[in-house]
N, C-alpha and C. Protein backbone atom coordinates (compact mmCIF):
# COMPACT_ATOMS: atom_id res chain seq x y z
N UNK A 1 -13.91 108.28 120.29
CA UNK A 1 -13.40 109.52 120.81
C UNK A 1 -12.27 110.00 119.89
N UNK A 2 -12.27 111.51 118.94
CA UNK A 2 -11.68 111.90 118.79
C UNK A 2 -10.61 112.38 119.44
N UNK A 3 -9.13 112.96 118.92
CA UNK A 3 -7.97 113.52 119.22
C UNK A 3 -8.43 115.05 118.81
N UNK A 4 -8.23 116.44 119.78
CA UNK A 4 -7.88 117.28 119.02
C UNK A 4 -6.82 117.60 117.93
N UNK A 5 -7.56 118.52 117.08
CA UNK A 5 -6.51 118.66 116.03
C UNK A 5 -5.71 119.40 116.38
N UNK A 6 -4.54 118.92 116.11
CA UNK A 6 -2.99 120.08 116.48
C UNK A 6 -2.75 121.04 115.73
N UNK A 7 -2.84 122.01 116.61
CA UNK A 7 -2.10 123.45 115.56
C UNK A 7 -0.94 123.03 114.87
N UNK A 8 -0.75 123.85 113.63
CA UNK A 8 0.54 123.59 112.68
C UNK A 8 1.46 124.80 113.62
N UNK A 9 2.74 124.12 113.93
CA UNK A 9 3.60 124.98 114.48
C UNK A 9 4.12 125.85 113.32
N UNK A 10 4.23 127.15 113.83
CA UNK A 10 4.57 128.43 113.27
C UNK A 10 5.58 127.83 112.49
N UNK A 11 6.37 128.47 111.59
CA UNK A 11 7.97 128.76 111.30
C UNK A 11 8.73 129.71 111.21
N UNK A 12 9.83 128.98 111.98
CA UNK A 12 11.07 129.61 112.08
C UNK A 12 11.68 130.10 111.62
N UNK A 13 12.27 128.98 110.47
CA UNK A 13 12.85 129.86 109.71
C UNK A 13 12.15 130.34 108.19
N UNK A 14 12.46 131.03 107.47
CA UNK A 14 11.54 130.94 106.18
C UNK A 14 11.97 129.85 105.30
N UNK A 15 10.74 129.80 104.45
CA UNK A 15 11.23 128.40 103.93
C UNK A 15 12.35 128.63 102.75
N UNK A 16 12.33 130.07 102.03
CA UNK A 16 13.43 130.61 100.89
C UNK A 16 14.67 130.26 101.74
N UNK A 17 14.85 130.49 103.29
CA UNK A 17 16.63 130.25 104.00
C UNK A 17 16.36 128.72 104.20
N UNK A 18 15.84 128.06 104.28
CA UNK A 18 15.64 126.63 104.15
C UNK A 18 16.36 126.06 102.98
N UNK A 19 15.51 126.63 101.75
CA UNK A 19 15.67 125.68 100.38
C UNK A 19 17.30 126.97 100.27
N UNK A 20 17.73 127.50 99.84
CA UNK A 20 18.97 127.90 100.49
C UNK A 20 20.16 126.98 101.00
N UNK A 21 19.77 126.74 102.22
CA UNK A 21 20.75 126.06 102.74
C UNK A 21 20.90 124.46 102.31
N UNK A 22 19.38 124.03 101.66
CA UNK A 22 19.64 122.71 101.32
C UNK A 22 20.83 122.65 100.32
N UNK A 23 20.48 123.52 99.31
CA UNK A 23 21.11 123.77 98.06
C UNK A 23 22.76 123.76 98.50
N UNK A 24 22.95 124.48 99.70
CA UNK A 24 24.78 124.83 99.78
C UNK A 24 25.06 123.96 100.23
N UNK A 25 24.18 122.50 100.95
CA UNK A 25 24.83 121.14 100.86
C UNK A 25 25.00 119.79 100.11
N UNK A 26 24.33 120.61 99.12
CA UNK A 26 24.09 119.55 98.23
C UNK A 26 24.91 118.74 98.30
N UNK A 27 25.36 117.44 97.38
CA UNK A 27 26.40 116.37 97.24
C UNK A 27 27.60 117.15 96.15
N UNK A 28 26.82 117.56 95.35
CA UNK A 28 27.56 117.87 94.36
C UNK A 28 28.84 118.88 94.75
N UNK A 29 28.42 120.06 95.55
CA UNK A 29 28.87 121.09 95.78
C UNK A 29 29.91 120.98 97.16
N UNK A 30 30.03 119.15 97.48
CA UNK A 30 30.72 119.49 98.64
C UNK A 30 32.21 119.17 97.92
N UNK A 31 32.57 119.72 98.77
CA UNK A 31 34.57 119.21 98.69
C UNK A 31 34.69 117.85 98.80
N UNK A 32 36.13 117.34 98.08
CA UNK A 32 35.98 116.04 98.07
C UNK A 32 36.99 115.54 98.82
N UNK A 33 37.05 114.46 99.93
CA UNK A 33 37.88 114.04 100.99
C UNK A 33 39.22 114.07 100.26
N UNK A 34 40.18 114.07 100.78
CA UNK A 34 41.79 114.18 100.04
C UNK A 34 41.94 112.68 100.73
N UNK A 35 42.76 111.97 100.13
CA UNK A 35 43.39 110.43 100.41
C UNK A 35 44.57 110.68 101.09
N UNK A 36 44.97 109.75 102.03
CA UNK A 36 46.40 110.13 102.64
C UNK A 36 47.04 109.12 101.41
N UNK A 37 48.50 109.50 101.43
CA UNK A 37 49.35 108.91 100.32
C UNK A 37 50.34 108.32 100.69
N UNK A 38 50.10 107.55 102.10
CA UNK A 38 50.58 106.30 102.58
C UNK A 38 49.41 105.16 102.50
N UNK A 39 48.52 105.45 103.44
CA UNK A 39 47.39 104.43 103.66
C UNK A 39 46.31 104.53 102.33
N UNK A 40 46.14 105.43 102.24
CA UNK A 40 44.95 105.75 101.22
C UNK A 40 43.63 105.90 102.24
N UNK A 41 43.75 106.00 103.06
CA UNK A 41 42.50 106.62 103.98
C UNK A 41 41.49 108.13 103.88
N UNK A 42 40.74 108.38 103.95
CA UNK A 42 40.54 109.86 104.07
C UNK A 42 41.18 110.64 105.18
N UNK A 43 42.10 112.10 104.09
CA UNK A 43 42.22 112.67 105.54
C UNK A 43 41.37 114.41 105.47
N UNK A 44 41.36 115.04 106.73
CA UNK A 44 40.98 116.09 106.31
C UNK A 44 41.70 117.18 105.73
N UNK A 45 43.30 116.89 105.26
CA UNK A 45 44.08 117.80 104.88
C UNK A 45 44.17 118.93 105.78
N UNK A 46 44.41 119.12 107.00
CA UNK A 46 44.29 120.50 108.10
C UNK A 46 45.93 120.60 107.80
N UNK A 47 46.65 119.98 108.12
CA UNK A 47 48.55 119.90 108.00
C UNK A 47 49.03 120.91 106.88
N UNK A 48 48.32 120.40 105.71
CA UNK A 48 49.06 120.73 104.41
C UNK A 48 49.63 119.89 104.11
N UNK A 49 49.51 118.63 104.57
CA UNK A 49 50.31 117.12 103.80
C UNK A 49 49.25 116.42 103.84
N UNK A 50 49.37 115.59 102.59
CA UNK A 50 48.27 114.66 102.79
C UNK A 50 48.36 113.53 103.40
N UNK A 51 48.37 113.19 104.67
CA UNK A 51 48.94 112.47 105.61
C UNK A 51 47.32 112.44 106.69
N UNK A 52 46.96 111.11 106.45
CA UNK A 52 45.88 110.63 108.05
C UNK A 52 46.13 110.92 108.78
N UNK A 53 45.81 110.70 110.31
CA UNK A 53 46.12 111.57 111.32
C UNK A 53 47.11 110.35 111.97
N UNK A 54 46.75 108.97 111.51
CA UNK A 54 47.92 107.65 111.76
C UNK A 54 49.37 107.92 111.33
N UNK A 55 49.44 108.46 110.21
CA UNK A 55 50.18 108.24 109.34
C UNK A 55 51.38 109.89 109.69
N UNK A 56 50.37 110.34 110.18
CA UNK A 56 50.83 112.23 110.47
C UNK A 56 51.56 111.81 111.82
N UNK A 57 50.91 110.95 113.00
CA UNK A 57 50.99 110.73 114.17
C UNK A 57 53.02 109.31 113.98
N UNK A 58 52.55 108.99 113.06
CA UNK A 58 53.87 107.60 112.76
C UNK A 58 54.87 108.49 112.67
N UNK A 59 54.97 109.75 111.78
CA UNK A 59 55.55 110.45 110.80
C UNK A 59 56.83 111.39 111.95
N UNK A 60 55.45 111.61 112.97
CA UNK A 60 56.34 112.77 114.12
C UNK A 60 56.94 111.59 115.05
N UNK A 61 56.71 110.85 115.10
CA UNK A 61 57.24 109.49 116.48
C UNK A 61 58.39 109.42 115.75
N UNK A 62 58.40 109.05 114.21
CA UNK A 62 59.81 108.73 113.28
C UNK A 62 61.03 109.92 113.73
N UNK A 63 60.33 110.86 113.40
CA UNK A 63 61.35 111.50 113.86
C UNK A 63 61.75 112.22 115.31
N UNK A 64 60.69 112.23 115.87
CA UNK A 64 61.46 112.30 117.54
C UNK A 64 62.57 110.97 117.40
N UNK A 65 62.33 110.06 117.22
CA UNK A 65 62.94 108.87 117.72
C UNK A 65 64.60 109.16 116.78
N UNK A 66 64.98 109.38 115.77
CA UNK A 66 65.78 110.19 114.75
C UNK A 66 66.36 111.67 115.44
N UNK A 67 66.14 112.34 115.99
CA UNK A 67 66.47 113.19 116.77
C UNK A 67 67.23 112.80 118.01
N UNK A 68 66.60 111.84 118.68
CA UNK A 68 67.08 111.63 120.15
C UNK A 68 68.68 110.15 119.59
N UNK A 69 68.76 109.89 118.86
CA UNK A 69 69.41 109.10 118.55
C UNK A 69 70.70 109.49 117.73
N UNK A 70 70.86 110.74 117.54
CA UNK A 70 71.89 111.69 116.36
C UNK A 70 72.90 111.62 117.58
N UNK A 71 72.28 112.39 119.00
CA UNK A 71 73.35 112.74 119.98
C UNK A 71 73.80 111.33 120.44
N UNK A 72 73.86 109.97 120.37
CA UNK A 72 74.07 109.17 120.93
C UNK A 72 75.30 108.59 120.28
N UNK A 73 75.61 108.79 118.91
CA UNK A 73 76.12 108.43 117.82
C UNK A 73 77.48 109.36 117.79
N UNK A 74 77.08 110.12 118.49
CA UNK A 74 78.23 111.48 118.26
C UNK A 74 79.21 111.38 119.30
């Protein structure tokens, strides 16, 4: 007993916006992760420092904790 044969599903998109979009992800063409320059981790650079999100997250605790400690001294 045969299977019917399956229709080839239509397409969606064309195949020119296909090979297109492969192309704008290529490897070559992507951006390259920025390193944080404490850990050396990847970060995504969103801040404008190159700081992980560990290292971004240590960075603000440092100084809350530096803040709350000026008035104590005084």
């Amino acid at each position: 007993m045969r299977r019917k044969a399956q229709p080839k599903p239509e397409t969606v998109v064309p195949a020119e916006l296909l090979e297109q979009a492969k192309r704008s992800i290529s490897p070559d063409r992507l951006k390259k992760a920025a390193k944080c320059s404490v850990c050396g981790t990847e970060t995504s650079d969103a801040g404008g420092e190159p700081l992980c999100w560990v290292c971004r997250r240590l960075k603000i605790s440092a100084w809350h904790e530096t803040e709350q400690q000026i008035p104590l001294q005084e």
